[in-house]
C-alpha atoms as a PDB file:
ATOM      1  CA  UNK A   1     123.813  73.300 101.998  1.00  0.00           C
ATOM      2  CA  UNK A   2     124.552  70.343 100.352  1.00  0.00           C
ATOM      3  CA  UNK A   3     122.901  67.268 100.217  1.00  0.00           C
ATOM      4  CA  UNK A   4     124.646  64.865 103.422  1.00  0.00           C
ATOM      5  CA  UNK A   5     126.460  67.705 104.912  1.00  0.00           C
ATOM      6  CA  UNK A   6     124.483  68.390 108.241  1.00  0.00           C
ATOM      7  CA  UNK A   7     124.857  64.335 109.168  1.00  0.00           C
ATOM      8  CA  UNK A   8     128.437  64.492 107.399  1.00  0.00           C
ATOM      9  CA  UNK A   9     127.699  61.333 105.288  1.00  0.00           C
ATOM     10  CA  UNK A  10     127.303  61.615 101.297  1.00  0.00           C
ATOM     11  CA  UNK A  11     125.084  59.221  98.820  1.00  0.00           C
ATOM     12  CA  UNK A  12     127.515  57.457  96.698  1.00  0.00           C
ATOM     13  CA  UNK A  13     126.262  56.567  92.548  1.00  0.00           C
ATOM     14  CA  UNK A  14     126.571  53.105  91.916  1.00  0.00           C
ATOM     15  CA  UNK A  15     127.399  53.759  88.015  1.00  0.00           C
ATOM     16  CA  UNK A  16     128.796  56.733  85.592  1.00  0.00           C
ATOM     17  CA  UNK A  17     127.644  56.855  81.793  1.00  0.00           C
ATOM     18  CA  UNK A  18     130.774  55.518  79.195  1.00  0.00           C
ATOM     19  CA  UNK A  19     129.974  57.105  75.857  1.00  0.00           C
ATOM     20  CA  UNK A  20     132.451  56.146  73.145  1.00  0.00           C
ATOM     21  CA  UNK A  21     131.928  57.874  69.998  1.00  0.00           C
ATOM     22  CA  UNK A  22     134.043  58.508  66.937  1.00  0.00           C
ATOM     23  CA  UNK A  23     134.296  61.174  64.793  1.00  0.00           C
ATOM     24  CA  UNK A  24     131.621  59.334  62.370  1.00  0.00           C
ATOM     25  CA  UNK A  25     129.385  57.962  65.219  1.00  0.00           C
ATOM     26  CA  UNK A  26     128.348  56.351  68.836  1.00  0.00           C
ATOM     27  CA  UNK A  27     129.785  53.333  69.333  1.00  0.00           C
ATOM     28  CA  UNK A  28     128.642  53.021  73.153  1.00  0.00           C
ATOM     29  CA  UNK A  29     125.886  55.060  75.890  1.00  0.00           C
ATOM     30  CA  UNK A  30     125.457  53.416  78.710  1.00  0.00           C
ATOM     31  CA  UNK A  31     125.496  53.333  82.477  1.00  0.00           C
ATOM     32  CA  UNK A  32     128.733  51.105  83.602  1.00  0.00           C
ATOM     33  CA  UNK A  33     130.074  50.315  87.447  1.00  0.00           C
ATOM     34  CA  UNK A  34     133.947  50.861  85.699  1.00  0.00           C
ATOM     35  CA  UNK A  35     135.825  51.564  83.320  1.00  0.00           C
ATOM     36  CA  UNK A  36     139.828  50.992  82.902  1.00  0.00           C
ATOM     37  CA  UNK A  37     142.165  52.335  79.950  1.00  0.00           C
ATOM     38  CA  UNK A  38     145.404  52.960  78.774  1.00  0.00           C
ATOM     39  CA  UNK A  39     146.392  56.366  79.026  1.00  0.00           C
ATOM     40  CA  UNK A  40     149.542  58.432  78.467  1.00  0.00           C
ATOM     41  CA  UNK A  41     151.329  57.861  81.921  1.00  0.00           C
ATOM     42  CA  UNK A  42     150.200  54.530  81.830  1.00  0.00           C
ATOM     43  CA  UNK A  43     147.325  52.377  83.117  1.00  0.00           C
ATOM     44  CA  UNK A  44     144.165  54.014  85.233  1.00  0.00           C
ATOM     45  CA  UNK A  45     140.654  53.265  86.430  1.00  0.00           C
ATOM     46  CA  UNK A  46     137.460  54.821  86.385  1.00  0.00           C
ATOM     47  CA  UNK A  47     134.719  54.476  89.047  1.00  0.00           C
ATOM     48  CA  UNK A  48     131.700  56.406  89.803  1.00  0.00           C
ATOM     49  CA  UNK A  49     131.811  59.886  91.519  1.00  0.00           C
ATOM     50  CA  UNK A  50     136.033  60.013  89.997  1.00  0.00           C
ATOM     51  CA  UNK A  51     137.322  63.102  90.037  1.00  0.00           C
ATOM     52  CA  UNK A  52     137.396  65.184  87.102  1.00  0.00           C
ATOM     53  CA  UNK A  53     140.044  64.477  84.510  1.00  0.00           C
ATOM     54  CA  UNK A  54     141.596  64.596  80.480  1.00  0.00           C
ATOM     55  CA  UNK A  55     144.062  62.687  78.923  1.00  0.00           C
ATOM     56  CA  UNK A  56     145.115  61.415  75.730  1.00  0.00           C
ATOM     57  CA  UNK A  57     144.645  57.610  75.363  1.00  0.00           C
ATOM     58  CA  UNK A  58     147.771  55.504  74.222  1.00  0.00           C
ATOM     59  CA  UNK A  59     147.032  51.735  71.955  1.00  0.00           C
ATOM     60  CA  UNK A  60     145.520  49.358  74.340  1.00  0.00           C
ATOM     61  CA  UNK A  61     142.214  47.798  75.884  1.00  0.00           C
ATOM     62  CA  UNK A  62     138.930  49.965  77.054  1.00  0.00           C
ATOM     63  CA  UNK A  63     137.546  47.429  79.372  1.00  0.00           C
ATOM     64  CA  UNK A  64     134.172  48.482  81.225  1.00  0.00           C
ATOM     65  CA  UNK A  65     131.850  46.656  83.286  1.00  0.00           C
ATOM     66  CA  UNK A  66     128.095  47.424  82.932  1.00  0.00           C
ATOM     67  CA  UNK A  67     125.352  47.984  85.414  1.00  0.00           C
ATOM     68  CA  UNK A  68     124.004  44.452  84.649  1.00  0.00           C
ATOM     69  CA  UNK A  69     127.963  43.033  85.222  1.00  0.00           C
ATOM     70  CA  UNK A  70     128.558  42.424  81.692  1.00  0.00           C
ATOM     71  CA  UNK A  71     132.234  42.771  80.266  1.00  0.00           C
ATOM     72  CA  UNK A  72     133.261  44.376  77.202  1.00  0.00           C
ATOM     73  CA  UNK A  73     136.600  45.340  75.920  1.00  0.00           C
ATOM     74  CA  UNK A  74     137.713  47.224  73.301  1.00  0.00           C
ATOM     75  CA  UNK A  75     140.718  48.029  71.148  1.00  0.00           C
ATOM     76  CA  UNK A  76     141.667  51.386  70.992  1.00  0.00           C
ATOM     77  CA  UNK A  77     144.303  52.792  68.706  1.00  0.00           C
ATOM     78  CA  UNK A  78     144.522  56.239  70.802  1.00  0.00           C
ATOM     79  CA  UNK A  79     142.269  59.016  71.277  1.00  0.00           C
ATOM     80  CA  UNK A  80     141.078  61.220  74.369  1.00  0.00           C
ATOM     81  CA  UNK A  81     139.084  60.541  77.694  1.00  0.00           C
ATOM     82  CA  UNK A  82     137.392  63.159  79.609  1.00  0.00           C
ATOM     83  CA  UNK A  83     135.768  62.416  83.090  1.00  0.00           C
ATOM     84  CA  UNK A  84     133.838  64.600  84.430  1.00  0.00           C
ATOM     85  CA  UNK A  85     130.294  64.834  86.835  1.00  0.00           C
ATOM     86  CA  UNK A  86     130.075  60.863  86.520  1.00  0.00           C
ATOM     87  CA  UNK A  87     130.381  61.112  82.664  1.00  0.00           C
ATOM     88  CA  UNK A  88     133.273  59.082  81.067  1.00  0.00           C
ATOM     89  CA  UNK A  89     133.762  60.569  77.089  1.00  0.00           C
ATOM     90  CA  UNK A  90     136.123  58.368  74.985  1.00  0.00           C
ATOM     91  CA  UNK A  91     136.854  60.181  71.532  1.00  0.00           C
ATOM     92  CA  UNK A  92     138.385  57.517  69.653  1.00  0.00           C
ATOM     93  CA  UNK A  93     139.131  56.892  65.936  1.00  0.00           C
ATOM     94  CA  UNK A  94     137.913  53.669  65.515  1.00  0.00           C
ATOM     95  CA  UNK A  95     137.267  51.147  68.625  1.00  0.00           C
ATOM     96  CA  UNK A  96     137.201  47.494  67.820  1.00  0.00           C
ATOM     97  CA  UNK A  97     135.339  45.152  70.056  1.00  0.00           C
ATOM     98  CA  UNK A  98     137.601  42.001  71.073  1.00  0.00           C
ATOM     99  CA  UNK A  99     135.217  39.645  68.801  1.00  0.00           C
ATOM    100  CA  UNK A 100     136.070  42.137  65.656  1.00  0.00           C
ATOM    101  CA  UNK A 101     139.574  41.554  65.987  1.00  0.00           C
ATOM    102  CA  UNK A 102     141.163  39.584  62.951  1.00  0.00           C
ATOM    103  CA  UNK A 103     144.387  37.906  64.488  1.00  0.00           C
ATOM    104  CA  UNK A 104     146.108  36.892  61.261  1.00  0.00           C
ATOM    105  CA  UNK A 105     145.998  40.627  59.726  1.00  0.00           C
ATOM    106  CA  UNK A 106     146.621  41.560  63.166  1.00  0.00           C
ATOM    107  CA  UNK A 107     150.538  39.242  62.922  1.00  0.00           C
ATOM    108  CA  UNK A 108     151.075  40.594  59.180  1.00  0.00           C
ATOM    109  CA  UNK A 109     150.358  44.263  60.446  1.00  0.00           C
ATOM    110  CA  UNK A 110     153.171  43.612  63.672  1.00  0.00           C
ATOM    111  CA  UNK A 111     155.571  41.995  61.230  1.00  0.00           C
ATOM    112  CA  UNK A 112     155.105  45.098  58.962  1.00  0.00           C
ATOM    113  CA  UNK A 113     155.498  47.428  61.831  1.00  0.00           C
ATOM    114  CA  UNK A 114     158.814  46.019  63.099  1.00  0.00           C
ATOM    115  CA  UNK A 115     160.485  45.861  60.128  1.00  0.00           C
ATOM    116  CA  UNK A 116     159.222  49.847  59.486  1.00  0.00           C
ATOM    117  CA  UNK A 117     160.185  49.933  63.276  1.00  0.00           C
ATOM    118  CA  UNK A 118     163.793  48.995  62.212  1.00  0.00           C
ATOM    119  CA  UNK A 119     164.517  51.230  59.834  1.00  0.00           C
ATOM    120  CA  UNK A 120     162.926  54.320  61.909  1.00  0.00           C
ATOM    121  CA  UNK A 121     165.561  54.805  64.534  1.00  0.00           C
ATOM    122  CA  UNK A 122     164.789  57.696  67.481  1.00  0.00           C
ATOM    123  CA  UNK A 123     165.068  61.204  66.126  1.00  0.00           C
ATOM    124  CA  UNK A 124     164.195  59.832  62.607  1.00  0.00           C
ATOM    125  CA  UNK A 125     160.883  62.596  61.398  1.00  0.00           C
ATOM    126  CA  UNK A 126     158.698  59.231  61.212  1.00  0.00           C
ATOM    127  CA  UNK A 127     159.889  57.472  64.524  1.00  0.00           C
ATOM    128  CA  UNK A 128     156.768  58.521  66.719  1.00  0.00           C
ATOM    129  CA  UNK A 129     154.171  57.116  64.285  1.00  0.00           C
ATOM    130  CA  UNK A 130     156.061  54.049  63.214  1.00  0.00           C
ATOM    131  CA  UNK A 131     156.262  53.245  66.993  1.00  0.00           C
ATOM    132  CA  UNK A 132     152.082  53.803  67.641  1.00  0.00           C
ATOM    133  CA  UNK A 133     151.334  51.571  64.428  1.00  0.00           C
ATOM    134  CA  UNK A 134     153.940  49.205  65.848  1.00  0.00           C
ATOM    135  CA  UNK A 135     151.868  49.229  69.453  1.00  0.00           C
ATOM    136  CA  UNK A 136     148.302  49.443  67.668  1.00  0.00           C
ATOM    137  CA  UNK A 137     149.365  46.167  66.059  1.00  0.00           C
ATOM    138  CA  UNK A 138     150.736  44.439  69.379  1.00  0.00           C
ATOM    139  CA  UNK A 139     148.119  45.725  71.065  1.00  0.00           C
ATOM    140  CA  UNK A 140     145.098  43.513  68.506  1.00  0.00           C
ATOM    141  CA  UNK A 141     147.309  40.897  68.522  1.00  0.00           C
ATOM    142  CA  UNK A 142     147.590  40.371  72.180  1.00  0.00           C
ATOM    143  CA  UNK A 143     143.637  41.225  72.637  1.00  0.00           C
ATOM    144  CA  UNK A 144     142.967  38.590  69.562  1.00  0.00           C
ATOM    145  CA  UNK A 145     144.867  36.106  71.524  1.00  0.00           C
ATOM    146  CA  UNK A 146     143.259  36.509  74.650  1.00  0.00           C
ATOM    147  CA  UNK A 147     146.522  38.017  76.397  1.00  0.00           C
ATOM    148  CA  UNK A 148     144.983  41.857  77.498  1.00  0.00           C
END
C-alpha cells in the first residue's frame, strides 16, 4: 500500500535537488523549491514531485530558487536536463552565473555572430551552429544587461 492511499491524501516535498555539473566538475548540489529553463520546445518549469522527464537544453537562463528563497541564474549555452524522483540533472558545458557575465565581450561576440550569421544562409553545412553561437551570444548579452 502506499503511503496516503487508505485516507486518499499524499505528502507533498517542499524541494527537489538541482545538480549542475559539467563534464570537468559540479557547479551546483542543492535542495531548491524551482527551477525554470530553456529547453528545445521552448520555455518549462520544474517543481517538486514533477513528473519524470529529458530534454536537450537550448541558449538561455537556468533560474532556480533555493530552499532558503535565494535566486540564482545562470547562462547556459545548451546541454541536457533529466528530472526524475525529485532530482533535477543539468549536464551543461559550461554555466556562467549572471555576475560572471562580461557584457562588452558578450556585444563583440553578437556582432561576430551576425555577421557569420549573414553569410550562413539555411541549408548552408554550418547554418545550425552559426545560429546557437549567434543565440549563446544574445542570450549573455541580454542576462548581462539585466533583460532575462
Amino acid at each position: 500500500m502506499i503511503a496516503g492511499e487508505a485516507t486518499g491524501t499524499f505528502a507533498m516535498a517542499d524541494t527537489l535537488t538541482l545538480r549542475v555539473l559539467t563534464p570537468q566538475r559540479e557547479v551546483f548540489d542543492e535542495a531548491v523549491r524551482e527551477v525554470t529553463a530553456q529547453g528545445a520546445l521552448g520555455q518549462f518549469g520544474v517543481l517538486p514531485d514533477h513528473v519524470a522527464f529529458l530534454t536537450a537544453l537550448e541558449p538561455g537562463p537556468l533560474k532556480f530558487r533555493e530552499a532558503g528563497g535565494a535566486e540564482h541564474t545562470f547562462a547556459v549555452k545548451g546541454g541536457y536536463a533529466e528530472v526524475r524522483d525529485n532530482i533535477m540533472t543539468v549536464l551543461a558545458d559550461d554555466p556562467l552565473a549572471v555576475d560572471r557575465i562580461d557584457a562588452v565581450a558578450a556585444r563583440a561576440d553578437l556582432q561576430r555572430a551576425e555577421a557569420a550569421f549573414a553569410d550562413c544562409p539555411y541549408g548552408h553545412p554550418d547554418h545550425e551552429r552559426v545560429r546557437q553561437e549567434l543565440r549563446w551570444a544574445e542570450v549573455r548579452l541580454a542576462m548581462a544587461e539585466g533583460r532575462s
